[in-house]
N, C-alpha and C. Protein backbone atom coordinates (compact mmCIF):
# COMPACT_ATOMS: atom_id res chain seq x y z
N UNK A 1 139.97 13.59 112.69
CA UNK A 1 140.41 12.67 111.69
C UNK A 1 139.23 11.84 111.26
N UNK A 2 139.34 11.82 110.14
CA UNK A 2 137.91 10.71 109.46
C UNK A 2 138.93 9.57 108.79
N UNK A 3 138.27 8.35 109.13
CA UNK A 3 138.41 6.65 108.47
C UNK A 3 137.53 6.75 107.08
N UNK A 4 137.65 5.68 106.77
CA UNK A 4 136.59 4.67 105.73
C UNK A 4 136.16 3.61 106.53
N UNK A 5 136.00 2.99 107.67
CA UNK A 5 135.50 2.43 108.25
C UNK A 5 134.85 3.14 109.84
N UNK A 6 135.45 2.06 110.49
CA UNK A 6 134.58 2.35 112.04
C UNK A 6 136.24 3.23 113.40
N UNK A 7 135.96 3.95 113.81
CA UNK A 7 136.81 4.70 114.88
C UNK A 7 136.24 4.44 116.36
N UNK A 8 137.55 4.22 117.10
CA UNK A 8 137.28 4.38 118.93
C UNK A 8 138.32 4.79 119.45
N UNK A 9 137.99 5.41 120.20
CA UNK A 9 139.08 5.58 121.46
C UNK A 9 139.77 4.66 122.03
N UNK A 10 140.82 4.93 122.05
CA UNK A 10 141.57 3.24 122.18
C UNK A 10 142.38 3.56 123.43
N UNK A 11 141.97 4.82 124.41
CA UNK A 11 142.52 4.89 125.73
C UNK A 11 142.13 4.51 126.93
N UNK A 12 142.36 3.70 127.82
CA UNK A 12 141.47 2.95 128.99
C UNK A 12 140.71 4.01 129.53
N UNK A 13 141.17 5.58 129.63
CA UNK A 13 140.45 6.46 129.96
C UNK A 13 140.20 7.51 129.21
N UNK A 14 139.48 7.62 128.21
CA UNK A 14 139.08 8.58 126.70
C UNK A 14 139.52 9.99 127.56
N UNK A 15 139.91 10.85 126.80
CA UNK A 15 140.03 12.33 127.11
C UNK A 15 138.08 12.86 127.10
N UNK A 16 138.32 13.24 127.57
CA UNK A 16 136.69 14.42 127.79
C UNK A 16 136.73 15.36 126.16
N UNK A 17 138.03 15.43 125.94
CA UNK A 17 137.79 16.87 125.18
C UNK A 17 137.26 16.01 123.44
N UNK A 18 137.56 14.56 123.48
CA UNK A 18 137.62 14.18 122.00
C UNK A 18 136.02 13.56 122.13
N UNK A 19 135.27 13.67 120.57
CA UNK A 19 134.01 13.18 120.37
C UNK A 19 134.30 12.15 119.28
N UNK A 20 133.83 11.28 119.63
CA UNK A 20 133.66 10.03 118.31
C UNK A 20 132.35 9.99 117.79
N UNK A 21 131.88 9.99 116.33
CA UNK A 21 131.04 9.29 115.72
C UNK A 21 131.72 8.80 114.57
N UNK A 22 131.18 8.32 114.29
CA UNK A 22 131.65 7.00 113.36
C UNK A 22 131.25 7.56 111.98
N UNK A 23 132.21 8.09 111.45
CA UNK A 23 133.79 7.50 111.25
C UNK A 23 134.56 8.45 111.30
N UNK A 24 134.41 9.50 112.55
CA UNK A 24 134.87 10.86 112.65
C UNK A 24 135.81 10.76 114.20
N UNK A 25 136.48 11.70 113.98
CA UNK A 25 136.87 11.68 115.35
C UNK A 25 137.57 13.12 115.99
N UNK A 26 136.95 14.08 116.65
CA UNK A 26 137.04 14.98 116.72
C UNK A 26 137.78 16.23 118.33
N UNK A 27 138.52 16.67 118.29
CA UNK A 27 138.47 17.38 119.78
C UNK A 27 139.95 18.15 119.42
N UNK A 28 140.06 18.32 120.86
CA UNK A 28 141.54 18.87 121.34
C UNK A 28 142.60 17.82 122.26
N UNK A 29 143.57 17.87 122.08
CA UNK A 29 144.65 17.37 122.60
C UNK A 29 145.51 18.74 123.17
N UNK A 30 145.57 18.80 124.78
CA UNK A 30 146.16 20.08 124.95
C UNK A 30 147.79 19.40 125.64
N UNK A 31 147.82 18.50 126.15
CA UNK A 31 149.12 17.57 126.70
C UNK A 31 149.17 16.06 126.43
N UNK A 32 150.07 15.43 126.23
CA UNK A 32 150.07 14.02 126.47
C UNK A 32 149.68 13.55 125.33
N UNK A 33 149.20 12.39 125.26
CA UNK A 33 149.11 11.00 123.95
C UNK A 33 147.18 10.64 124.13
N UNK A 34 147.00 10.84 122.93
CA UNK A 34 145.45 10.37 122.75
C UNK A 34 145.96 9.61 121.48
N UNK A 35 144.68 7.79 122.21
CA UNK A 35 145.09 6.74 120.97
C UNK A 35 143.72 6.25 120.27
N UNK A 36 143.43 6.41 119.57
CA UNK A 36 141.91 6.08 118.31
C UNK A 36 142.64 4.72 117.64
N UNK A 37 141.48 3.62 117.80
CA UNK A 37 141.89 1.91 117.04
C UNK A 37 139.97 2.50 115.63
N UNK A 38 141.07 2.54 114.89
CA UNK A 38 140.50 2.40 113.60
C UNK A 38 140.30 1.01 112.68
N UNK A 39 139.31 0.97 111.56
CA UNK A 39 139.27 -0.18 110.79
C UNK A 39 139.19 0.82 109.68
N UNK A 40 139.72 0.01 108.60
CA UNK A 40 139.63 0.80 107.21
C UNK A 40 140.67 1.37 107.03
N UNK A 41 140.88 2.55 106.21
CA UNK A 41 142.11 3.51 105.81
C UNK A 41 141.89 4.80 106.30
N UNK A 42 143.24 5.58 106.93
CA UNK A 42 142.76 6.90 107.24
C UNK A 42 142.53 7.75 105.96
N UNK A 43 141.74 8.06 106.04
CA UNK A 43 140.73 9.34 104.91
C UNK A 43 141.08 10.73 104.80
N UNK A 44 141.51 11.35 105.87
CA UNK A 44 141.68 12.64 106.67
C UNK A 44 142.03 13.28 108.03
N UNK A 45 142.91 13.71 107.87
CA UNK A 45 143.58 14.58 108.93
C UNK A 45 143.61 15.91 109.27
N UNK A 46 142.96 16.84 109.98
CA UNK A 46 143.24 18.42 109.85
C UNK A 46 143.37 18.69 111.19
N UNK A 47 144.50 19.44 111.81
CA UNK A 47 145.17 20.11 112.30
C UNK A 47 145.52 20.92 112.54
N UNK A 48 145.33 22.00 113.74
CA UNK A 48 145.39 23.43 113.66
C UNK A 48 146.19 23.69 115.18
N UNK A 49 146.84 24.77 115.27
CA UNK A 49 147.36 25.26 116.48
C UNK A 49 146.63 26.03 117.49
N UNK A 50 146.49 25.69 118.64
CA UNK A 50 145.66 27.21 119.62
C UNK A 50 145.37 28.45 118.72
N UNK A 51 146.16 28.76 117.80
CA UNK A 51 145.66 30.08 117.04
C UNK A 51 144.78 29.71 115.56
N UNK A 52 144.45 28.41 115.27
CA UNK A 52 143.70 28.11 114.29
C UNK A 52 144.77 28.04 112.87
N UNK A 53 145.70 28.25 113.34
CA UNK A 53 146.51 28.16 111.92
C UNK A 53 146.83 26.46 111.67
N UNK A 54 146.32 26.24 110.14
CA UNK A 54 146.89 24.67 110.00
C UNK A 54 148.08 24.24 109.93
N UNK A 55 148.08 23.06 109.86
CA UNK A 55 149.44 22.48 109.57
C UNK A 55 149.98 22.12 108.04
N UNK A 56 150.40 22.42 107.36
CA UNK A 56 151.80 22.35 107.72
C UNK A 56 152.37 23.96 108.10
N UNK A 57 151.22 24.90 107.98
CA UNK A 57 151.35 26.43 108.11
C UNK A 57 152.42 27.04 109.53
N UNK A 58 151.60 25.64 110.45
CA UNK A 58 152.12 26.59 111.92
C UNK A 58 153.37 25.20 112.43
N UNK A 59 154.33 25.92 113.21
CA UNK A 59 155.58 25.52 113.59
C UNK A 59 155.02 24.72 114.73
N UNK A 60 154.21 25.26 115.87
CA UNK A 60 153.48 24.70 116.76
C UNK A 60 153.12 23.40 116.54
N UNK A 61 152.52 22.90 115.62
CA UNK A 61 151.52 21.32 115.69
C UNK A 61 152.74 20.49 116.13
N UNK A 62 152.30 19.80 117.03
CA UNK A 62 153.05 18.28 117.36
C UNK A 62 153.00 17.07 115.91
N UNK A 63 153.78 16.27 116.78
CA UNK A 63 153.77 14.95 115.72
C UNK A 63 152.61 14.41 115.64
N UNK A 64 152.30 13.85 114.37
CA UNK A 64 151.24 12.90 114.65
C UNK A 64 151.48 11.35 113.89
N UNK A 65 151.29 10.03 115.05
CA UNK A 65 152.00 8.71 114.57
C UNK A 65 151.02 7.82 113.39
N UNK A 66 150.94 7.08 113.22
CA UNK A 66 149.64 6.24 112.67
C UNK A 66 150.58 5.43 112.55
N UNK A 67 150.00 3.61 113.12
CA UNK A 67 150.09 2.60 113.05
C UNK A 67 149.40 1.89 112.46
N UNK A 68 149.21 0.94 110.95
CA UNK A 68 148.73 0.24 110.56
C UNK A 68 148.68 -1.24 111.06
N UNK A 69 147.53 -1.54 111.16
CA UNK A 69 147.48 -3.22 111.67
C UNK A 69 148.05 -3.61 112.75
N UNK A 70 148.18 -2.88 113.81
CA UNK A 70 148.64 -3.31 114.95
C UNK A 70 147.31 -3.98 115.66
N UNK A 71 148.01 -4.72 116.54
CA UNK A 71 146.94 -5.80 117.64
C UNK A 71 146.39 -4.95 118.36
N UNK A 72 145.71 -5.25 118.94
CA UNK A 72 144.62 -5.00 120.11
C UNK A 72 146.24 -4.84 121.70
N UNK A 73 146.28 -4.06 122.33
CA UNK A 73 147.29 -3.98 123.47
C UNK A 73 146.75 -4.87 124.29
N UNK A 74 147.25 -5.57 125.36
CA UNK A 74 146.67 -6.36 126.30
C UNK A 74 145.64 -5.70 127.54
N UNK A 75 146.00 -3.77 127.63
CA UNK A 75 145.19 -3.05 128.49
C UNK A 75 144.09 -2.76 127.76
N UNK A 76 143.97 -3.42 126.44
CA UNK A 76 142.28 -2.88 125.84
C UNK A 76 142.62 -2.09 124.48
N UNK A 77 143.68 -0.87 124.56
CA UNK A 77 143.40 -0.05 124.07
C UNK A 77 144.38 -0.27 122.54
């Protein structure tokens, strides 16, 4: 996913598999919840299944949430 501003990992313990540079944010999610605290507007989203097929193409992709303007959580993230 790419911003217009600045991206982080917003999990007390980042996954291994995701890379941040700024204003990119890049990897795999194979189980569970990965959370990125953005500034700016999201820009871009692309999404693909274990077989490379995109979304909205493949039945496979999970949800994906976005929260605008939420606070900072009290664990950091």
């Amino acid at each position: 996913m790419s911003v217009d501003g600045t991206i982080e990992m917003g999990d007390a313990d980042p996954c291994e598999e995701a890379v941040v540079s700024a204003p990119t944010a890049e990897g795999t999610i194979e189980t569970g919840v990965d959370r990125f605290r953005f500034s700016g507007e999201l820009t871009n989203v692309y999404l693909v299944d274990w077989n490379g097929v995109p979304a909205p193409e493949s039945s496979s992709i999970s949800v994906v949430h976005i929260d605008y303007g939420v606070p900072a959580r009290a664990d950091g993230s």
